[in-house]
C-alpha atoms as a PDB file:
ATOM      1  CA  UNK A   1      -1.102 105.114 103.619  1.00  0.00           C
ATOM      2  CA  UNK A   2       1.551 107.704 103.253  1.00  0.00           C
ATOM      3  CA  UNK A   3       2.217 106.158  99.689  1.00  0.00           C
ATOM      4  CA  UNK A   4      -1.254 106.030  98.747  1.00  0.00           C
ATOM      5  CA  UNK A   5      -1.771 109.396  99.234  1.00  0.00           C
ATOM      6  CA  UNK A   6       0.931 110.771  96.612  1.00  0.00           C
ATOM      7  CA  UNK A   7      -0.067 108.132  94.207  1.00  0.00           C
ATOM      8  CA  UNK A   8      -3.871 109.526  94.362  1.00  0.00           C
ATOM      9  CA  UNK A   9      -2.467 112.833  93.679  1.00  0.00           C
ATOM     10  CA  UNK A  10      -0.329 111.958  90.930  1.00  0.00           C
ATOM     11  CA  UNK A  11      -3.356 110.357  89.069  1.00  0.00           C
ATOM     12  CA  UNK A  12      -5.559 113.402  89.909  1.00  0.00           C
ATOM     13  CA  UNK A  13      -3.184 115.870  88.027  1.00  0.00           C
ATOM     14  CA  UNK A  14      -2.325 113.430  85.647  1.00  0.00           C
ATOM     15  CA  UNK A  15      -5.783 114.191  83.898  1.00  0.00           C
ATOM     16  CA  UNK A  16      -5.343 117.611  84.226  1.00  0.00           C
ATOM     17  CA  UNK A  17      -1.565 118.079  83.269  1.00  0.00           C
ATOM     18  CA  UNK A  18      -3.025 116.090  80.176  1.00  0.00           C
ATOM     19  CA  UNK A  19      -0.804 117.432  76.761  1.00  0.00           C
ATOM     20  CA  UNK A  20      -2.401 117.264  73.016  1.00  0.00           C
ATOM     21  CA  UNK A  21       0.655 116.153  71.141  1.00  0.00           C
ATOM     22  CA  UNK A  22      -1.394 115.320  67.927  1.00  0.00           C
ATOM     23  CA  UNK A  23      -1.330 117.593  65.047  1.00  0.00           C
ATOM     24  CA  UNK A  24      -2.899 121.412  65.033  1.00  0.00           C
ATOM     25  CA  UNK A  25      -6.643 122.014  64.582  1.00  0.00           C
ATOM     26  CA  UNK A  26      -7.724 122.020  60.814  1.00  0.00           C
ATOM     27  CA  UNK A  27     -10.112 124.969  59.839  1.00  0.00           C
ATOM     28  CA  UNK A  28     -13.809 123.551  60.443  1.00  0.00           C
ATOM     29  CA  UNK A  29     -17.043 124.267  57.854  1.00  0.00           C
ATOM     30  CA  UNK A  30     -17.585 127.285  60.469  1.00  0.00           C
ATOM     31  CA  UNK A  31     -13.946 128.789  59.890  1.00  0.00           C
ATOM     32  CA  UNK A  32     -15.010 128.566  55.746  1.00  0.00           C
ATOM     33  CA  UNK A  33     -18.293 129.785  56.425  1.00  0.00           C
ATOM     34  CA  UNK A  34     -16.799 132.912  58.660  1.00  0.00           C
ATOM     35  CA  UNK A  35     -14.431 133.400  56.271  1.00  0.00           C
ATOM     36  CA  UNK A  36     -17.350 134.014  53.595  1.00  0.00           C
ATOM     37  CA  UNK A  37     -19.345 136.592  54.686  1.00  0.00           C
ATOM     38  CA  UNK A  38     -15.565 138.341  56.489  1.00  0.00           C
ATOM     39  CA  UNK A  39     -14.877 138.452  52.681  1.00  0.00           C
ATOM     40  CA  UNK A  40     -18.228 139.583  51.286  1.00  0.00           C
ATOM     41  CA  UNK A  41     -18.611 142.120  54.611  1.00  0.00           C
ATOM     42  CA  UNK A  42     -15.111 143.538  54.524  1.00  0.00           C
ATOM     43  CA  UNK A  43     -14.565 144.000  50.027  1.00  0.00           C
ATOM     44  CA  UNK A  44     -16.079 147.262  50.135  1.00  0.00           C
ATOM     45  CA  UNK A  45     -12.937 148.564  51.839  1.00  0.00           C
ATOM     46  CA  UNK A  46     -10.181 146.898  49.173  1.00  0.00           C
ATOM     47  CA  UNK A  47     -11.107 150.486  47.393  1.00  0.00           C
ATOM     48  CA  UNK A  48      -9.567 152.818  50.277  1.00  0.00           C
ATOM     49  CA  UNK A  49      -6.854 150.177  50.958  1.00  0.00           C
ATOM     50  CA  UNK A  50      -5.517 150.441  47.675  1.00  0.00           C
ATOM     51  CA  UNK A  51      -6.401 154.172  46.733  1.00  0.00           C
ATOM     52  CA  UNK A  52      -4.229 154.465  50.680  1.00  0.00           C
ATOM     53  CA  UNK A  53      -1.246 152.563  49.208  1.00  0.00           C
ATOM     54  CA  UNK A  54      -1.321 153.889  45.932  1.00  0.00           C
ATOM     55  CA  UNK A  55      -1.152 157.587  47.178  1.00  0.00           C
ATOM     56  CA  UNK A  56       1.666 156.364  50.056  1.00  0.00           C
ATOM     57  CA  UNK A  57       3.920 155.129  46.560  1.00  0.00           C
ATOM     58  CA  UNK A  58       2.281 156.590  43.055  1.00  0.00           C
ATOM     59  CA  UNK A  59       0.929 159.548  44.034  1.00  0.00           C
ATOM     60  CA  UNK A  60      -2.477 161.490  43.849  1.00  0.00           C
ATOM     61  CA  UNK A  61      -3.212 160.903  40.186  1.00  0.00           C
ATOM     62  CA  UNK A  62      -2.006 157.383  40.150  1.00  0.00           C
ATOM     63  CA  UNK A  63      -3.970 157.033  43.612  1.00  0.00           C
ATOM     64  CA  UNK A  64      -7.357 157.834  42.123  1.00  0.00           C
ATOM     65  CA  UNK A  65      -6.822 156.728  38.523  1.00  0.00           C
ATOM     66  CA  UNK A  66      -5.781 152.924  39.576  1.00  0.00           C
ATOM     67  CA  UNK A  67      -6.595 153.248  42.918  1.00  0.00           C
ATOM     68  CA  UNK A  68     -10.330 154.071  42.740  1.00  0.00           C
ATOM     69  CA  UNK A  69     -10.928 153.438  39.407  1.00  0.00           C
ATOM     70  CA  UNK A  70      -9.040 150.067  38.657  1.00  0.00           C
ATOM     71  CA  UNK A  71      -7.535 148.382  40.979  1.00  0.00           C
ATOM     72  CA  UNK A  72      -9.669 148.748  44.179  1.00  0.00           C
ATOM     73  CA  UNK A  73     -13.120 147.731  42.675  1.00  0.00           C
ATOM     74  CA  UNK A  74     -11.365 144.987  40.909  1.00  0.00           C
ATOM     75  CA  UNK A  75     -10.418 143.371  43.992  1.00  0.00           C
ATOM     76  CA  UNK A  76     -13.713 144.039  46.144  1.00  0.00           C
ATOM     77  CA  UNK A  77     -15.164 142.076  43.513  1.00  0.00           C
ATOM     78  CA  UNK A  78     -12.524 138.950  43.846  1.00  0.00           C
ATOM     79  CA  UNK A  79     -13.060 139.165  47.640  1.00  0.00           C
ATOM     80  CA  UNK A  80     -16.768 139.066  46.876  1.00  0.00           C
ATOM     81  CA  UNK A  81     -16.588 136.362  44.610  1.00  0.00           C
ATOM     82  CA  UNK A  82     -14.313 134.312  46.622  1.00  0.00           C
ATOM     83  CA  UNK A  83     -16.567 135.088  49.996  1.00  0.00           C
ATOM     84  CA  UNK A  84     -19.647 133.384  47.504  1.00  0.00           C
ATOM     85  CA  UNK A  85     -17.355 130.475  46.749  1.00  0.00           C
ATOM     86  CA  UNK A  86     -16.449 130.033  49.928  1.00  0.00           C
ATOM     87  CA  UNK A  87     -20.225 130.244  51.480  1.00  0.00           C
ATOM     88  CA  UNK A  88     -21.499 128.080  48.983  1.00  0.00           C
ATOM     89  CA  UNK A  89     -18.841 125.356  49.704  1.00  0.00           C
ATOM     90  CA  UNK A  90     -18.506 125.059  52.961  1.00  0.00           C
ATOM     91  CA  UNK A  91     -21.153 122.573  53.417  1.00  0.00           C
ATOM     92  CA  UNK A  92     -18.825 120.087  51.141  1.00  0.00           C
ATOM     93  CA  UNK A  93     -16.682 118.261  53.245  1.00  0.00           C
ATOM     94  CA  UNK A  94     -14.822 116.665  50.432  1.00  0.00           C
ATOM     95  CA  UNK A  95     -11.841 114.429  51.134  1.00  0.00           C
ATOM     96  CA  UNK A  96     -10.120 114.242  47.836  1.00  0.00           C
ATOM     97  CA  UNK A  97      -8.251 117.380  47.912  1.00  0.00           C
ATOM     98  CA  UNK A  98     -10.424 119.805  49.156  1.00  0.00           C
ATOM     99  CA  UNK A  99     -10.746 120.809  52.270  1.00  0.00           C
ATOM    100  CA  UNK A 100     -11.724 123.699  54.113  1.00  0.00           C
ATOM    101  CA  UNK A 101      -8.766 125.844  53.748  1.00  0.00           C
ATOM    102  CA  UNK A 102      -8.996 129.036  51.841  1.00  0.00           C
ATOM    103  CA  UNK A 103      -8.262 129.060  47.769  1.00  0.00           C
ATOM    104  CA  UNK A 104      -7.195 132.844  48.975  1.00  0.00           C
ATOM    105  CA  UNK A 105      -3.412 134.174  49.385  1.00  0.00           C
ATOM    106  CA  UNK A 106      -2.559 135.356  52.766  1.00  0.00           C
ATOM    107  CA  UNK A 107      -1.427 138.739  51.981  1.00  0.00           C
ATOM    108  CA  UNK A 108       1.758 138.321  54.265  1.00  0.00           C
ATOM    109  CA  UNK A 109       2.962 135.981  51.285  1.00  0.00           C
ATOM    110  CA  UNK A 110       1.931 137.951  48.214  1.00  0.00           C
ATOM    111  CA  UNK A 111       5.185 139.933  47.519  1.00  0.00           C
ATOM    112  CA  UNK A 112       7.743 139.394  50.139  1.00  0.00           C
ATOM    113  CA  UNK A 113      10.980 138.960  49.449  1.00  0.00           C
ATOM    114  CA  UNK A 114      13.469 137.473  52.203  1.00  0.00           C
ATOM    115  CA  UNK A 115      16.826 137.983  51.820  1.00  0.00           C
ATOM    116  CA  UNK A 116      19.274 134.741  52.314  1.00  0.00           C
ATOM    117  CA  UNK A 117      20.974 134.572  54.705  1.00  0.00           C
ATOM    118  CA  UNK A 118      18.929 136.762  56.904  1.00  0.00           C
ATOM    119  CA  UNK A 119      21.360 139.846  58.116  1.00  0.00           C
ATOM    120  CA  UNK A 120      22.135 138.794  61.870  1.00  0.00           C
ATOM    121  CA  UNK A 121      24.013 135.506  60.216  1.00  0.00           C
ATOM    122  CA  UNK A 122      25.795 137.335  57.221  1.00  0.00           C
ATOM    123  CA  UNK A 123      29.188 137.913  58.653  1.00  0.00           C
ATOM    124  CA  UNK A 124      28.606 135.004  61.562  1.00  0.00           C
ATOM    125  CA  UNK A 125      31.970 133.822  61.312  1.00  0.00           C
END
């Protein structure tokens, strides 16, 4: 009996100690579909983001001219588009190199440079 009991216990917790070693979580049709109308819901604001970083860097005429004028409608209407693209795929589970992973940049990749080796390991030795 007194080895039974620990044995029962070790089974019980087994199940709930239980680890996913398998890969990540792929994005799902919902992810895609979310994604969509984020993209078609959220474009409107592309024009105060970049009129915002333009007059942070440019300057107030720059700011409005590209800004508001140029580059800020031009990409609400690529967030737009893509958010169409992506509602109106989703649906397609295709296997042969599509999946449902976004065709959009993360904007943490767009235009970052890392410097090699990364400061804290310059002078290491």
């Amino acid at each position: 009996m007194k080895k039974l009991l620990p044995l029962i216990a070790l089974l019980c917790l087994s199940g709930i100690a239980h680890a996913d070693i398998s890969m990540p979580k792929g994005p799902t049709f919902y992810d895609k579909m979310g994604r969509g109308f984020a993209n078609i819901i959220f474009a409107p604001a592309e024009v105060l983001v970049s009129h915002w970083e333009l007059l942070q860097t440019e300057g107030a005429t720059v700011a409005f001219n590209k800004g508001f004028i140029v580059q800020g409608p031009s990409r609400m209407l690529m967030d737009m588009g893509m958010g169409v693209f992506e509602i109106a795929t989703a649906p397609l589970p295709l296997n042969d190199g599509w999946s449902y992973s976004s065709f959009k940049m993360a904007p943490y990749d767009s235009m970052v440079v890392r410097p090699y080796p990364p400061a804290d390991l310059e002078y290491w030795y």
